[in-house]
N, C-alpha and C. Protein backbone atom coordinates (compact mmCIF):
# COMPACT_ATOMS: atom_id res chain seq x y z
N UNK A 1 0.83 -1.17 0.00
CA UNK A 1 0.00 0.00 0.00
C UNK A 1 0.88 1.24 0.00
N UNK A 2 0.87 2.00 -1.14
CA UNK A 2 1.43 3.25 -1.09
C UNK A 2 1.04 4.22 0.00
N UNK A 3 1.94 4.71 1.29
CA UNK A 3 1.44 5.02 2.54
C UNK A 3 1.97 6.63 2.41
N UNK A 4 2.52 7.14 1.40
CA UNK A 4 3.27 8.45 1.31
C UNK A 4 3.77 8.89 -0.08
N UNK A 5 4.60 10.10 0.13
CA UNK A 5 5.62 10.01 -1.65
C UNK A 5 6.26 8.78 -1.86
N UNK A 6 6.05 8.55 -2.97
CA UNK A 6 6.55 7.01 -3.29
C UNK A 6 6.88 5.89 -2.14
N UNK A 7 6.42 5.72 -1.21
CA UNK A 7 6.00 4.82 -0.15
C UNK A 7 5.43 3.37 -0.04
N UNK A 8 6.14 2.43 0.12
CA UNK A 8 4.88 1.33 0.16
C UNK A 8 5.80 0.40 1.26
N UNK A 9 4.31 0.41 1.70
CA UNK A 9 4.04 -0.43 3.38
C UNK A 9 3.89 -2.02 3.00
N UNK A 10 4.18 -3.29 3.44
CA UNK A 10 4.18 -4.62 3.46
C UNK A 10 4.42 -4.83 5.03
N UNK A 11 4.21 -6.25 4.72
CA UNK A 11 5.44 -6.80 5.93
C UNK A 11 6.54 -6.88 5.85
N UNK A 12 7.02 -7.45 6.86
CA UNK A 12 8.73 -7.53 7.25
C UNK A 12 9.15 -8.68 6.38
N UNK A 13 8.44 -9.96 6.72
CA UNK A 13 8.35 -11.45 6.71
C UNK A 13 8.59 -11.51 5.28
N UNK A 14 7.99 -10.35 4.38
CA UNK A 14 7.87 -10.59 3.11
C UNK A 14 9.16 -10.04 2.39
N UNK A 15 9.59 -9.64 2.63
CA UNK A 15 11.29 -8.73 2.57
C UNK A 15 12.54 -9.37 2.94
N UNK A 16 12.16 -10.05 3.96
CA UNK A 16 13.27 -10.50 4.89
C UNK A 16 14.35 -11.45 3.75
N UNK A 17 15.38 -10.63 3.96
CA UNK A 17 16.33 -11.70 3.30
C UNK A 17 16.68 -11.39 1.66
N UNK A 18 15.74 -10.26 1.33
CA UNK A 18 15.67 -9.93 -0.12
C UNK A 18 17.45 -9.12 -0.77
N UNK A 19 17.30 -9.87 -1.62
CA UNK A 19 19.10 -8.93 -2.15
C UNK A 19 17.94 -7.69 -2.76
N UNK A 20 17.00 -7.55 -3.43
CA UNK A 20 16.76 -6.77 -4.32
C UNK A 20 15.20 -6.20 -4.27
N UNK A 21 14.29 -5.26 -4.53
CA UNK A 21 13.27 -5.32 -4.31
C UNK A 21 12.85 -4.62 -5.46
N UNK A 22 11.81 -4.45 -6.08
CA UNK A 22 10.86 -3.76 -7.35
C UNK A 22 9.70 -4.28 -7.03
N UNK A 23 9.24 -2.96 -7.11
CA UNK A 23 7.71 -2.79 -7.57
C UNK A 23 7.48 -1.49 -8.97
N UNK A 24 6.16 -2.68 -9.23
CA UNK A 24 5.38 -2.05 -10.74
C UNK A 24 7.11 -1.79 -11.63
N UNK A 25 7.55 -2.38 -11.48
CA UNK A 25 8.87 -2.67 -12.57
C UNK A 25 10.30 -1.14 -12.39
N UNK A 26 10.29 -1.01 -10.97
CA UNK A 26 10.62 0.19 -10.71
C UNK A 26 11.68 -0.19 -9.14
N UNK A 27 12.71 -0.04 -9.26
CA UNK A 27 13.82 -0.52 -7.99
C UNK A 27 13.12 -0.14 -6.88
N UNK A 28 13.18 -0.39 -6.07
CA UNK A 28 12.61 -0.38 -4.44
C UNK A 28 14.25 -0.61 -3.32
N UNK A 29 13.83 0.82 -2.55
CA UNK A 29 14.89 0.26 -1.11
C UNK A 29 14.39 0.67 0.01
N UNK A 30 14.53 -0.54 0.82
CA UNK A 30 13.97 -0.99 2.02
C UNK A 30 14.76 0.04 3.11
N UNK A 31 14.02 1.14 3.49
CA UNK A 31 14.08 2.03 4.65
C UNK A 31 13.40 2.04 5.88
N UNK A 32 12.64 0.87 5.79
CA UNK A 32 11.89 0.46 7.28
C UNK A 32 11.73 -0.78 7.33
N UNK A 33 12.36 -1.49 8.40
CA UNK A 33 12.36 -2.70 8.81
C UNK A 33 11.92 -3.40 10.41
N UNK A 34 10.60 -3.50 10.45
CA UNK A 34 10.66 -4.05 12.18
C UNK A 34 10.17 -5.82 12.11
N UNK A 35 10.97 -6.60 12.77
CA UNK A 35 10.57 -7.57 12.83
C UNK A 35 9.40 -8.07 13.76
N UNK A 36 9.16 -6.70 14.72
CA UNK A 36 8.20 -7.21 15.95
C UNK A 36 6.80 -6.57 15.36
N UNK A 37 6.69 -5.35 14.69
CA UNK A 37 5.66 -5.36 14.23
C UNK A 37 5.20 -6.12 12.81
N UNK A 38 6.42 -7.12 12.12
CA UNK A 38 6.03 -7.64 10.92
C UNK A 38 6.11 -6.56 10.25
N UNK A 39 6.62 -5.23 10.10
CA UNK A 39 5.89 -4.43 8.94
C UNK A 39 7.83 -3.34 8.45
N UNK A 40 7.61 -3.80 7.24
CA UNK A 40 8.64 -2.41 6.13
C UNK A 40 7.84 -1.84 5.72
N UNK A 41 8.90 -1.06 4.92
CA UNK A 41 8.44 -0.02 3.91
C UNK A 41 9.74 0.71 3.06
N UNK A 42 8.89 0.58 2.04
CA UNK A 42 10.46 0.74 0.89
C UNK A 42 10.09 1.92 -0.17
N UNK A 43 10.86 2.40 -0.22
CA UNK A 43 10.92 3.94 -1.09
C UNK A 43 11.02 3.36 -2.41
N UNK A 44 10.15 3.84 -3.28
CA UNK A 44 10.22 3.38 -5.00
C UNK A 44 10.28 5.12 -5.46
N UNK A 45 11.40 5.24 -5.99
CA UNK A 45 11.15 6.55 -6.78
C UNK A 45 10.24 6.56 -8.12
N UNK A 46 9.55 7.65 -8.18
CA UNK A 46 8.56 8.09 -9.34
C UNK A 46 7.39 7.22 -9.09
N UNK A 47 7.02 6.91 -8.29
CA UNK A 47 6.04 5.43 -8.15
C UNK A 47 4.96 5.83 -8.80
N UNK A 48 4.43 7.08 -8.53
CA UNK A 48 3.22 7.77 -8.98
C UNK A 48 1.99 7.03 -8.74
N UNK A 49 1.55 6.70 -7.51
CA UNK A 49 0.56 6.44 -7.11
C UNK A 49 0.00 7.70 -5.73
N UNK A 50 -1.43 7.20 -6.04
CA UNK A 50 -1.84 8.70 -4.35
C UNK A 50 -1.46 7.74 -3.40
N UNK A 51 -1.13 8.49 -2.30
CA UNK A 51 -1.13 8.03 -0.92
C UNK A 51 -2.60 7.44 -0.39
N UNK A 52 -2.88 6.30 0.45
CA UNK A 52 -3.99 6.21 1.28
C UNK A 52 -4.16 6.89 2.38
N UNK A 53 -4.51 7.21 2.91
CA UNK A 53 -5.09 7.75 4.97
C UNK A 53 -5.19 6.48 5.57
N UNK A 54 -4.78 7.00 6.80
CA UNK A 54 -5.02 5.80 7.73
C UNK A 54 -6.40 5.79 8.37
N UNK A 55 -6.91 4.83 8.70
CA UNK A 55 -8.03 5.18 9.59
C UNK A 55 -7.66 4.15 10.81
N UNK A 56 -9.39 4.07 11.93
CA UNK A 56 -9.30 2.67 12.67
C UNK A 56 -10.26 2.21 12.12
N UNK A 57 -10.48 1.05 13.22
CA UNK A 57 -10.98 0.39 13.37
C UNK A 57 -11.42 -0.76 15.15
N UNK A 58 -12.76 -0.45 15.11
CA UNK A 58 -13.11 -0.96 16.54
C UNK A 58 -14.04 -3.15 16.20
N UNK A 59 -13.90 -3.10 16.96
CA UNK A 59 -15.28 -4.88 17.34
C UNK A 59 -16.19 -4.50 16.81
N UNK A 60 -16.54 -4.94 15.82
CA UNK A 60 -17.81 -5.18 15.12
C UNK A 60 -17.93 -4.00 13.84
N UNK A 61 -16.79 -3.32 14.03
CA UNK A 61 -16.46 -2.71 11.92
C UNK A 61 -16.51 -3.71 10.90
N UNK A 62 -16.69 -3.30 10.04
CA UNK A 62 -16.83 -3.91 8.82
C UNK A 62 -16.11 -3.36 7.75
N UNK A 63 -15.54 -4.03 6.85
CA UNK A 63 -14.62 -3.29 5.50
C UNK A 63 -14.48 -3.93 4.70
N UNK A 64 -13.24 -4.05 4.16
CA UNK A 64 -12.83 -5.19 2.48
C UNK A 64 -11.15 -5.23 3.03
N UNK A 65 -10.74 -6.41 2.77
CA UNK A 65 -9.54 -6.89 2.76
C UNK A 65 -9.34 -6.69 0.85
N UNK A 66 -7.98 -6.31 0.87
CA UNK A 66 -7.76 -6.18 -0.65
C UNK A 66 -6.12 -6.59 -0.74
N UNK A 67 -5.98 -8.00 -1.52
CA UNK A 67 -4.68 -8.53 -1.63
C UNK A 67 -4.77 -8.26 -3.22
N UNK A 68 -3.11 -9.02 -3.34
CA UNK A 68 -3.22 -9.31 -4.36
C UNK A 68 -2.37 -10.91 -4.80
N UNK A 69 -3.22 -11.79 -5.39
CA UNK A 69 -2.88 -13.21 -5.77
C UNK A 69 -1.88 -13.53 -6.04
N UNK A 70 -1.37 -14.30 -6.49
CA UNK A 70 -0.65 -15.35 -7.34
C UNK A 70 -0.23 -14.77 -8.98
N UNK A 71 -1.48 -14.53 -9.15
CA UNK A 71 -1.69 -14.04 -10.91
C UNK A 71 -1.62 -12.41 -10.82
N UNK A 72 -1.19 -11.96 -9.43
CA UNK A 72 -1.33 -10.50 -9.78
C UNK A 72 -2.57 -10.03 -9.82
N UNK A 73 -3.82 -10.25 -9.58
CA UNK A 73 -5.03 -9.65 -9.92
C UNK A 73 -5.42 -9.30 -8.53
N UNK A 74 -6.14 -8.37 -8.09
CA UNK A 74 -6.65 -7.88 -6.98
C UNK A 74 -8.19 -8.63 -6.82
N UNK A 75 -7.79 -9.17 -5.19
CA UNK A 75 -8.95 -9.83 -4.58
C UNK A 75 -9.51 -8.81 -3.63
N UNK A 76 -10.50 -9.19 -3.52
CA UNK A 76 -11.21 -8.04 -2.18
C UNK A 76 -12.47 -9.32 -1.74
N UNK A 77 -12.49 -8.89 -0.27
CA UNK A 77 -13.34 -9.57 0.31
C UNK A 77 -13.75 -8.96 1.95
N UNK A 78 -14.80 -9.10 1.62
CA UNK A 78 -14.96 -8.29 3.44
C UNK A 78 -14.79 -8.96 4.55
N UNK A 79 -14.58 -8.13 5.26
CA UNK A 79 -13.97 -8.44 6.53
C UNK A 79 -14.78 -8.03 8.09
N UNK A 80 -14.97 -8.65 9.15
CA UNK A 80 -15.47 -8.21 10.17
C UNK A 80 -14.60 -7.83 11.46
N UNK A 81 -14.54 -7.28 12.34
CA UNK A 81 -13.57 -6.98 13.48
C UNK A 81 -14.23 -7.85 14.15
N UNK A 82 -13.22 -8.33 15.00
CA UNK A 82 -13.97 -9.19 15.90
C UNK A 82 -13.43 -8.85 17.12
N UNK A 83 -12.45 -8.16 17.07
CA UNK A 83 -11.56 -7.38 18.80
C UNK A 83 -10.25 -6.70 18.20
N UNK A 84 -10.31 -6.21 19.06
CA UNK A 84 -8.55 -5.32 18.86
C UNK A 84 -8.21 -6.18 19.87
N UNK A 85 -6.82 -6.53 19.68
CA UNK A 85 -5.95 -7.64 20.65
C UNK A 85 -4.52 -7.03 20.95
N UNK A 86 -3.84 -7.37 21.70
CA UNK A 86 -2.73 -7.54 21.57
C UNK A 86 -1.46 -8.31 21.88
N UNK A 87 -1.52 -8.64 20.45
CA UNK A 87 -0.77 -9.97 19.58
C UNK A 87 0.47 -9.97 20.23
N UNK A 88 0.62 -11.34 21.35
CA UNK A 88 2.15 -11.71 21.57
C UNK A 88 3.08 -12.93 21.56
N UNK A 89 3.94 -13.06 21.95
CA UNK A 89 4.18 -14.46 21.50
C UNK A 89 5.75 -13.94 20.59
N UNK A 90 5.79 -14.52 19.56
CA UNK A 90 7.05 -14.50 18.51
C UNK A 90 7.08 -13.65 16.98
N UNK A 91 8.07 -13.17 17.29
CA UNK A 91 8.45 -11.87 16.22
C UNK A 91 8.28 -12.78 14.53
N UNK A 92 8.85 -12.19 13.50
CA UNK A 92 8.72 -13.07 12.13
C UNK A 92 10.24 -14.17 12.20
N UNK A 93 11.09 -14.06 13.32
CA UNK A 93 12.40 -15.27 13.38
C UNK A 93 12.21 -16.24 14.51
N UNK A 94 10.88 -15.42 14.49
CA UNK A 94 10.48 -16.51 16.04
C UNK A 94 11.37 -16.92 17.33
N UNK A 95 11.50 -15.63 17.46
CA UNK A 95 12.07 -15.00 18.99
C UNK A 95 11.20 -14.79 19.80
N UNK A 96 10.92 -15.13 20.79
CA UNK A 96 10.19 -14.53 21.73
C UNK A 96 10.20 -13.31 22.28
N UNK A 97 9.11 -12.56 22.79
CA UNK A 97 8.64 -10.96 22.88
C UNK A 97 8.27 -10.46 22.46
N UNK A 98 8.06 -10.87 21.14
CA UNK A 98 7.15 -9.66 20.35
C UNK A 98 5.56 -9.52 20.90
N UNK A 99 5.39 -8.31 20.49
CA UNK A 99 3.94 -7.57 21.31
C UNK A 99 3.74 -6.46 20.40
N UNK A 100 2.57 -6.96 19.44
CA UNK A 100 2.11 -5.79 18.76
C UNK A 100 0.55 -5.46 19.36
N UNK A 101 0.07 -4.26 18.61
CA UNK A 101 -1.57 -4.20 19.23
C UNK A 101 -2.18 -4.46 17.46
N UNK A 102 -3.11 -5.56 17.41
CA UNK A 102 -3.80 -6.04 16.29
C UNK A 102 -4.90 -6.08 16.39
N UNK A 103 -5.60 -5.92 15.15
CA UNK A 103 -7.31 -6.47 15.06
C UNK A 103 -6.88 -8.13 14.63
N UNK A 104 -8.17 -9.03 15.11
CA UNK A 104 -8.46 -10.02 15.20
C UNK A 104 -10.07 -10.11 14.46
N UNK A 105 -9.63 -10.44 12.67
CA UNK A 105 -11.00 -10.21 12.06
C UNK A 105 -11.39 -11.43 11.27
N UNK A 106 -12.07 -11.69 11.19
CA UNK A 106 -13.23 -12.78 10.40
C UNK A 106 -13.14 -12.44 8.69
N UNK A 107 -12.45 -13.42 8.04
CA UNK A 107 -12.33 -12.72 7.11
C UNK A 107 -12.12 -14.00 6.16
N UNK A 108 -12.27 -14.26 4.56
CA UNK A 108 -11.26 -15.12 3.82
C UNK A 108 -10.12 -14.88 3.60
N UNK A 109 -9.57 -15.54 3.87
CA UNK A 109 -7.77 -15.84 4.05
C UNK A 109 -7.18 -16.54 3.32
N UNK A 110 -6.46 -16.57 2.17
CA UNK A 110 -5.31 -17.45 1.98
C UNK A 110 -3.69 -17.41 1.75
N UNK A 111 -3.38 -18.58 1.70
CA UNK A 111 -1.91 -18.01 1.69
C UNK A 111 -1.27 -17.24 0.65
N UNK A 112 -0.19 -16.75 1.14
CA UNK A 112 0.49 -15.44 -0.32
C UNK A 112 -0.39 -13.94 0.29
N UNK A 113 -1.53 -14.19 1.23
CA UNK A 113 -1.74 -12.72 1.06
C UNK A 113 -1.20 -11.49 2.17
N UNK A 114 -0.23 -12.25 2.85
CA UNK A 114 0.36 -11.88 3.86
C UNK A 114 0.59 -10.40 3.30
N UNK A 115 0.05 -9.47 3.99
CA UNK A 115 0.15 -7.49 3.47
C UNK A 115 -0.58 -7.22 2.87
N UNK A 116 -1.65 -8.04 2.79
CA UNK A 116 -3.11 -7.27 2.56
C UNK A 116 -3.33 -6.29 3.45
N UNK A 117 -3.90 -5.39 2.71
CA UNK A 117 -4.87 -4.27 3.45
C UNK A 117 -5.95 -4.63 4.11
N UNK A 118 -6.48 -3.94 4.90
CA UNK A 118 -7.93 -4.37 5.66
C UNK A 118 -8.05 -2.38 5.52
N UNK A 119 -9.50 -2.01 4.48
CA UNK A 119 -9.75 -0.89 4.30
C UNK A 119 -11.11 -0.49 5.10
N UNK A 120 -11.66 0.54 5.75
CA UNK A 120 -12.61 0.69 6.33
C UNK A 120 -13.55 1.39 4.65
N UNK A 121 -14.75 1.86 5.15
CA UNK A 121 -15.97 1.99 3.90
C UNK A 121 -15.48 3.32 3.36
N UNK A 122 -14.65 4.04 3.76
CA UNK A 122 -14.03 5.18 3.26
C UNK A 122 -12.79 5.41 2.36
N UNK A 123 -12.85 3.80 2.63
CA UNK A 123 -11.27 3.67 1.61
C UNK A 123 -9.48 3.98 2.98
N UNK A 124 -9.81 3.90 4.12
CA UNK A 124 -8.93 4.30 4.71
C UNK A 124 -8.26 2.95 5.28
N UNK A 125 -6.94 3.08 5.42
CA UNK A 125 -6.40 1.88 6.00
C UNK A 125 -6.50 1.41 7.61
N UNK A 126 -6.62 0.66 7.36
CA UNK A 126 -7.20 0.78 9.22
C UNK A 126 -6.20 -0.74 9.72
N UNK A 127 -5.57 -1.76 9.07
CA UNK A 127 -4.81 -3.06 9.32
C UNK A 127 -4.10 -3.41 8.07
N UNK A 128 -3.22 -4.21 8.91
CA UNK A 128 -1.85 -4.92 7.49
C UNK A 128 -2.30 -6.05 8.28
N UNK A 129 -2.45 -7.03 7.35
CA UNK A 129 -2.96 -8.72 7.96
C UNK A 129 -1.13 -9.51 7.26
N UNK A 130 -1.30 -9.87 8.62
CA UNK A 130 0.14 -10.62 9.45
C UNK A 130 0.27 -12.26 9.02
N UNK A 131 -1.09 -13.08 9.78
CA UNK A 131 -1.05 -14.10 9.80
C UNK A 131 -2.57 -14.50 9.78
N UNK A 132 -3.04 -15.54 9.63
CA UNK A 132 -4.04 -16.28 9.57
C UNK A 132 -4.32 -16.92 11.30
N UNK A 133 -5.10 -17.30 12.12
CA UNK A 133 -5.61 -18.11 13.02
C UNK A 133 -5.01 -19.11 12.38
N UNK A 134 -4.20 -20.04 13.42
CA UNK A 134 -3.77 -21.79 13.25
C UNK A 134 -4.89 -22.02 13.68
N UNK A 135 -5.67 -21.69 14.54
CA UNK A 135 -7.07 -22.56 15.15
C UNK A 135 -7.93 -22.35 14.78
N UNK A 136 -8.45 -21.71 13.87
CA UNK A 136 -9.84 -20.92 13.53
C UNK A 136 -10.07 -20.44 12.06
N UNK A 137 -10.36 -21.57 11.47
CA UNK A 137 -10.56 -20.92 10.02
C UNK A 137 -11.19 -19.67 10.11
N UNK A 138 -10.83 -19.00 9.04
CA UNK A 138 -11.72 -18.06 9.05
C UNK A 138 -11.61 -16.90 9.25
N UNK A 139 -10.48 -16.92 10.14
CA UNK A 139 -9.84 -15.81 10.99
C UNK A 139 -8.40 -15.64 10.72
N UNK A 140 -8.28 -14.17 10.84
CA UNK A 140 -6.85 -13.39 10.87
C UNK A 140 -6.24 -12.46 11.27
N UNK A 141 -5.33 -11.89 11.47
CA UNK A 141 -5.22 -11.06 12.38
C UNK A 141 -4.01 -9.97 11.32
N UNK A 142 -4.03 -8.82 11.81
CA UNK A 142 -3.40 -7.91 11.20
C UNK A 142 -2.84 -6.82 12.07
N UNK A 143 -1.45 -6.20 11.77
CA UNK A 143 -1.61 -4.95 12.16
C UNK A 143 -2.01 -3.94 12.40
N UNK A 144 -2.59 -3.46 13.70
CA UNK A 144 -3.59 -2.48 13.40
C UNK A 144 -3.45 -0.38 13.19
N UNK A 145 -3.56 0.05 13.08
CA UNK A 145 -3.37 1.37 12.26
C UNK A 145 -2.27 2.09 13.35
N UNK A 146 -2.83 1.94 14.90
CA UNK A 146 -1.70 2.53 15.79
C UNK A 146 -0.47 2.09 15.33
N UNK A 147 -0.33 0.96 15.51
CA UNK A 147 1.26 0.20 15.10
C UNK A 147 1.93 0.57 13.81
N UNK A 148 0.87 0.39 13.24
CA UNK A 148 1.31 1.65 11.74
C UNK A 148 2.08 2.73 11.83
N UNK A 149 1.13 3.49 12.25
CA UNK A 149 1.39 5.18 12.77
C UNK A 149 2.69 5.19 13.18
N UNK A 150 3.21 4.41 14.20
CA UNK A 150 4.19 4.67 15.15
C UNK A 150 5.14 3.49 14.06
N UNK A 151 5.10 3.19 13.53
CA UNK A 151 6.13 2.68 12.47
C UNK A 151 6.54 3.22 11.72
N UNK A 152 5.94 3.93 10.89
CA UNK A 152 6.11 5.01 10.01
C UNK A 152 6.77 6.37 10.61
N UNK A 153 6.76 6.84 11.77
CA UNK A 153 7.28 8.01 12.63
C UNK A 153 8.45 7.46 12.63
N UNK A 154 8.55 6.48 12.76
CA UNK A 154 9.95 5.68 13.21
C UNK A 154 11.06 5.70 12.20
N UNK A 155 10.80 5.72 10.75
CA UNK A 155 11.45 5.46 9.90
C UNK A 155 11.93 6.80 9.17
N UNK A 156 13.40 6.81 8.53
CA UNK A 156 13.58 7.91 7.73
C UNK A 156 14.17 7.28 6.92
N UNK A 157 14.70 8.25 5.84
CA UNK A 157 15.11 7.55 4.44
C UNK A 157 16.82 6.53 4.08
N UNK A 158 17.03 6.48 5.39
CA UNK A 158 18.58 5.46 4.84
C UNK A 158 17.93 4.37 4.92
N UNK A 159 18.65 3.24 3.78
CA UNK A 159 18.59 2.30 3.55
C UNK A 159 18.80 1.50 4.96
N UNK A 160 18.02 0.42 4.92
CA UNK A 160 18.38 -0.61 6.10
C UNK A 160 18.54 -1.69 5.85
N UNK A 161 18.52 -2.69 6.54
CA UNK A 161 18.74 -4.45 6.24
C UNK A 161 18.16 -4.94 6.31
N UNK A 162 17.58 -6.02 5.19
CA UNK A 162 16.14 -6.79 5.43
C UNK A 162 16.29 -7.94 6.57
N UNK A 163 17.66 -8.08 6.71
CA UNK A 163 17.29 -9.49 7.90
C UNK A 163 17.56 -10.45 7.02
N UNK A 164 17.68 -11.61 7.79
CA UNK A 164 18.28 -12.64 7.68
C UNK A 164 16.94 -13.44 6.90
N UNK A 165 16.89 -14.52 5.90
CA UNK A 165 15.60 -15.11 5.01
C UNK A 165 14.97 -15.87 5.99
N UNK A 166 13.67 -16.24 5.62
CA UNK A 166 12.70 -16.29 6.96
C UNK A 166 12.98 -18.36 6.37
């Protein structure tokens, strides 16, 4: 998700380990890296896309999850909140301590869509979906917009290190 001037937000998990990065056929470098919130973000010059807004999201919102496949084509599917949580347990190297604050939403899930968006009815970003429920079809959980916020404050433009391959 383009989150700024030429900006785009993913996960960590999805980076980790990368010699090289491009998007839309255009070099990418990785200037934000947290392994505890799961979440980068990599500067593409000229990207020329708008920025999104952030929004929230509370228990019992409703929105559209919007990945994108295998084939490249954009899926969307709605999504329900089912709680704001906060997600602890193991970082993306599976260290112990990590502690993010996440929504926990009801949603279709499959694999590859790890950095989907979760958009509220305004088009605003409100979650980055992390992982899927091991116990609970159905369910997934994502980054939620605070953790965002304070990720993005966090970051300035030198290059960083994606980490070691997951």
């Amino acid at each position: 998700m383009v989150v700024g001037d030429d900006r785009v937000l993913t996960n960590a998990h999805v980076v980790a380990g990368v010699d090289a990065i491009e998007i839309n056929g255009r070099e990418g470098v990785l200037i934000g890296f947290d392994a505890n919130r799961d979440l980068a973000l990599v500067a593409v010059r000229g990207l020329g896309r708008p920025s999104i807004e952030l929004g929230s999201a509370e228990a019992r919102d409703e929105g559209t999850l919007v990945a994108i496949d295998a084939t490249e084509r954009h899926v969307r599917h709605p999504f329900r909140v089912l709680r704001r949580i906060r997600a602890t347990g193991e970082d993306i190297y599976r260290d112990d301590g990590a502690s993010r604050r996440a929504l926990e939403v009801e949603v279709e899930f499959a694999p590859g869509w790890s950095g989907a968006g979760l958009f509220d009815d305004q088009g605003r970003l409100v979650g980055v979906v992390f992982a899927e429920s091991r116990q609970t079809r159905g369910v997934a959980y994502a980054v939620a917009e605070s953790e965002i916020t304070d990720f993005l404050a966090s970051v300035d433009d030198d290059p960083v290190d994606p980490g070691p391959c997951l």
